[in-house]
C-alpha atoms as a PDB file:
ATOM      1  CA  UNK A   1      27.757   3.122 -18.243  1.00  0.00           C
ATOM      2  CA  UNK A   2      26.476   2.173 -15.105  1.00  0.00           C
ATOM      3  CA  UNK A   3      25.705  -2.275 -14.898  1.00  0.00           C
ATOM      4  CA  UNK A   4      23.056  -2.776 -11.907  1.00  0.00           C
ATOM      5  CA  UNK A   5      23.485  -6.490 -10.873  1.00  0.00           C
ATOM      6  CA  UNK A   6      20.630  -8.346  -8.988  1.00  0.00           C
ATOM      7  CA  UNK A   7      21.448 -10.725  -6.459  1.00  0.00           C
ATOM      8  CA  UNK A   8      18.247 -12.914  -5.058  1.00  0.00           C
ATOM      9  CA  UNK A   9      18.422 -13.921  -1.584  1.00  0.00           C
ATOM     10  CA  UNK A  10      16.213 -17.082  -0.964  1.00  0.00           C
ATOM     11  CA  UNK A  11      13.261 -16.208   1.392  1.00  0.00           C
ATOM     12  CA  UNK A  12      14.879 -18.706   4.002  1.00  0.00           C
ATOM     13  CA  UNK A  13      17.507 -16.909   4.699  1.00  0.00           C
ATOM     14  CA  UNK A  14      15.692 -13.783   5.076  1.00  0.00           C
ATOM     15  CA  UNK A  15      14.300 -12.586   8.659  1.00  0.00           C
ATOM     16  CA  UNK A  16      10.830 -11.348   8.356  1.00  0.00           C
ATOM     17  CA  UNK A  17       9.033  -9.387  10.606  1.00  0.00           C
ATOM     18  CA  UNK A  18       5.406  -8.216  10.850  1.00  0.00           C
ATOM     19  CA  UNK A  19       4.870  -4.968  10.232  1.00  0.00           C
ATOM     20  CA  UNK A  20       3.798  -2.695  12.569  1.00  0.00           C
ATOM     21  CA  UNK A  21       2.146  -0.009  10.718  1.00  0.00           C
ATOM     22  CA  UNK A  22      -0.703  -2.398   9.176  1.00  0.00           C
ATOM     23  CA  UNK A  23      -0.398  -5.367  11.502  1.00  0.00           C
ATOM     24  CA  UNK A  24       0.358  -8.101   8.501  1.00  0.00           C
ATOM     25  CA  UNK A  25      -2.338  -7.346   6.528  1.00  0.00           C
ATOM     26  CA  UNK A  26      -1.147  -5.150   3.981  1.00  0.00           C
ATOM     27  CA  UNK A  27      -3.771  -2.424   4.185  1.00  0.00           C
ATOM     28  CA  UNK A  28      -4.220   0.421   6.094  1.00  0.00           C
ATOM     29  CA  UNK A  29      -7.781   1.596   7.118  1.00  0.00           C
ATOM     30  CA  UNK A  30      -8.968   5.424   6.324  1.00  0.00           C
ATOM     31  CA  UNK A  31     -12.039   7.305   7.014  1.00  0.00           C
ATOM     32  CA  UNK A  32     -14.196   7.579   4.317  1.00  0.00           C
ATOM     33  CA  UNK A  33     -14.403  10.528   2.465  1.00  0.00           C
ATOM     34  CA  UNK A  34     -16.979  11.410  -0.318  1.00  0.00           C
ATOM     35  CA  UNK A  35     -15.384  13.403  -3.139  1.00  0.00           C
ATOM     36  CA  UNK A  36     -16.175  17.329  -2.678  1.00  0.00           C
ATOM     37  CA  UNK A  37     -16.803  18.054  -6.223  1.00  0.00           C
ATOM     38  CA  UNK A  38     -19.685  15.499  -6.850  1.00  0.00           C
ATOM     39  CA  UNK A  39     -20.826  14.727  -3.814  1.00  0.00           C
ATOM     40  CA  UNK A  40     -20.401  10.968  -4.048  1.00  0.00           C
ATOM     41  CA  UNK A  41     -22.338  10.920  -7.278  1.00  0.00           C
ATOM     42  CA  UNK A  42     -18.560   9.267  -9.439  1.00  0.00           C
ATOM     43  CA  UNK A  43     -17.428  12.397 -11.316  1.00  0.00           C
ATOM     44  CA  UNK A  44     -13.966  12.275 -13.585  1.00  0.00           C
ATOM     45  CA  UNK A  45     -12.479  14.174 -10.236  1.00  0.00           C
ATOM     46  CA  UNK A  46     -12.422  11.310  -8.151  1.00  0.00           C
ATOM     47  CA  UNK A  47     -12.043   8.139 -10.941  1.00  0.00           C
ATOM     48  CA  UNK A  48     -15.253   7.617 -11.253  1.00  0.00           C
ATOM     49  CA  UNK A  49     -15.361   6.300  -7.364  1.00  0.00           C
ATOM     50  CA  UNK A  50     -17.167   8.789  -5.729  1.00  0.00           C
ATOM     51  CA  UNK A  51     -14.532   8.817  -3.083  1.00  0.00           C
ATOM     52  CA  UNK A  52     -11.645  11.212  -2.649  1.00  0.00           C
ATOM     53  CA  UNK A  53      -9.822   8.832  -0.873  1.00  0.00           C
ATOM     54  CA  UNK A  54     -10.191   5.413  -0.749  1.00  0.00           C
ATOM     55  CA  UNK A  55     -11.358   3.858   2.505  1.00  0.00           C
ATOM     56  CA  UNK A  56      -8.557   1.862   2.071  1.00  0.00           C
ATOM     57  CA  UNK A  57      -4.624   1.754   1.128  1.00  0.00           C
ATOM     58  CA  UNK A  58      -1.516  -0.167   0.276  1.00  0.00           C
ATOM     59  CA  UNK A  59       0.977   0.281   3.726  1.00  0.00           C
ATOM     60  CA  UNK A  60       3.681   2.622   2.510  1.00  0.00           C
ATOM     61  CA  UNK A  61       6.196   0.715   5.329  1.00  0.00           C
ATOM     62  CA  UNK A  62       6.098  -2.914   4.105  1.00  0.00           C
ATOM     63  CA  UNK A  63       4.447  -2.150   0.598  1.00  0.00           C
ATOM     64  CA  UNK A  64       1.375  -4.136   0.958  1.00  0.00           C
ATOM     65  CA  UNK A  65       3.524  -7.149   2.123  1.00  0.00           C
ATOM     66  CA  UNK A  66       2.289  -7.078   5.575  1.00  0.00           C
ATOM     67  CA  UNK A  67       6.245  -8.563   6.226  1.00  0.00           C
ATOM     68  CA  UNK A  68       9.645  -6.612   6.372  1.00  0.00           C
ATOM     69  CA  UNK A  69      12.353  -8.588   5.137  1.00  0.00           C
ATOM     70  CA  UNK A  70      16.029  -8.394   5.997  1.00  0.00           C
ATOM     71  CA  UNK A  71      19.102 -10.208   4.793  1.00  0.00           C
END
């Protein structure tokens, strides 16, 4: 039996640092690309947004924090 055990740091004593990737915003910026299958036009293919990908996207480097944190 394995016991995980969560420790919380408070944020001041944490160093944060911008990210890099997404310049502290959070998002990163894509092209926009229409879905292939409907042409735009919302099909079940693309969630109903027309879109294949979204123009834009959660950073995958700070997780949409726009900060890295380290202890």
């Amino acid at each position: 039996m394995i016991i995980y055990i969560y420790i919380t740091i408070p944020m001041s004593l944490c160093d944060s640092v911008q990210c890099i990737k997404c310049i502290g915003i959070g998002l990163i910026k894509y092209d926009i690309k229409l879905c292939e299958i409907c042409d735009g036009k919302k099909c079940i293919m693309c969630n109903s947004t027309g879109y294949e990908k979204m123009p834009w996207d959660v950073c995958d480097m700070c997780h949409g924090d726009g900060y890295k944190y380290s202890k």
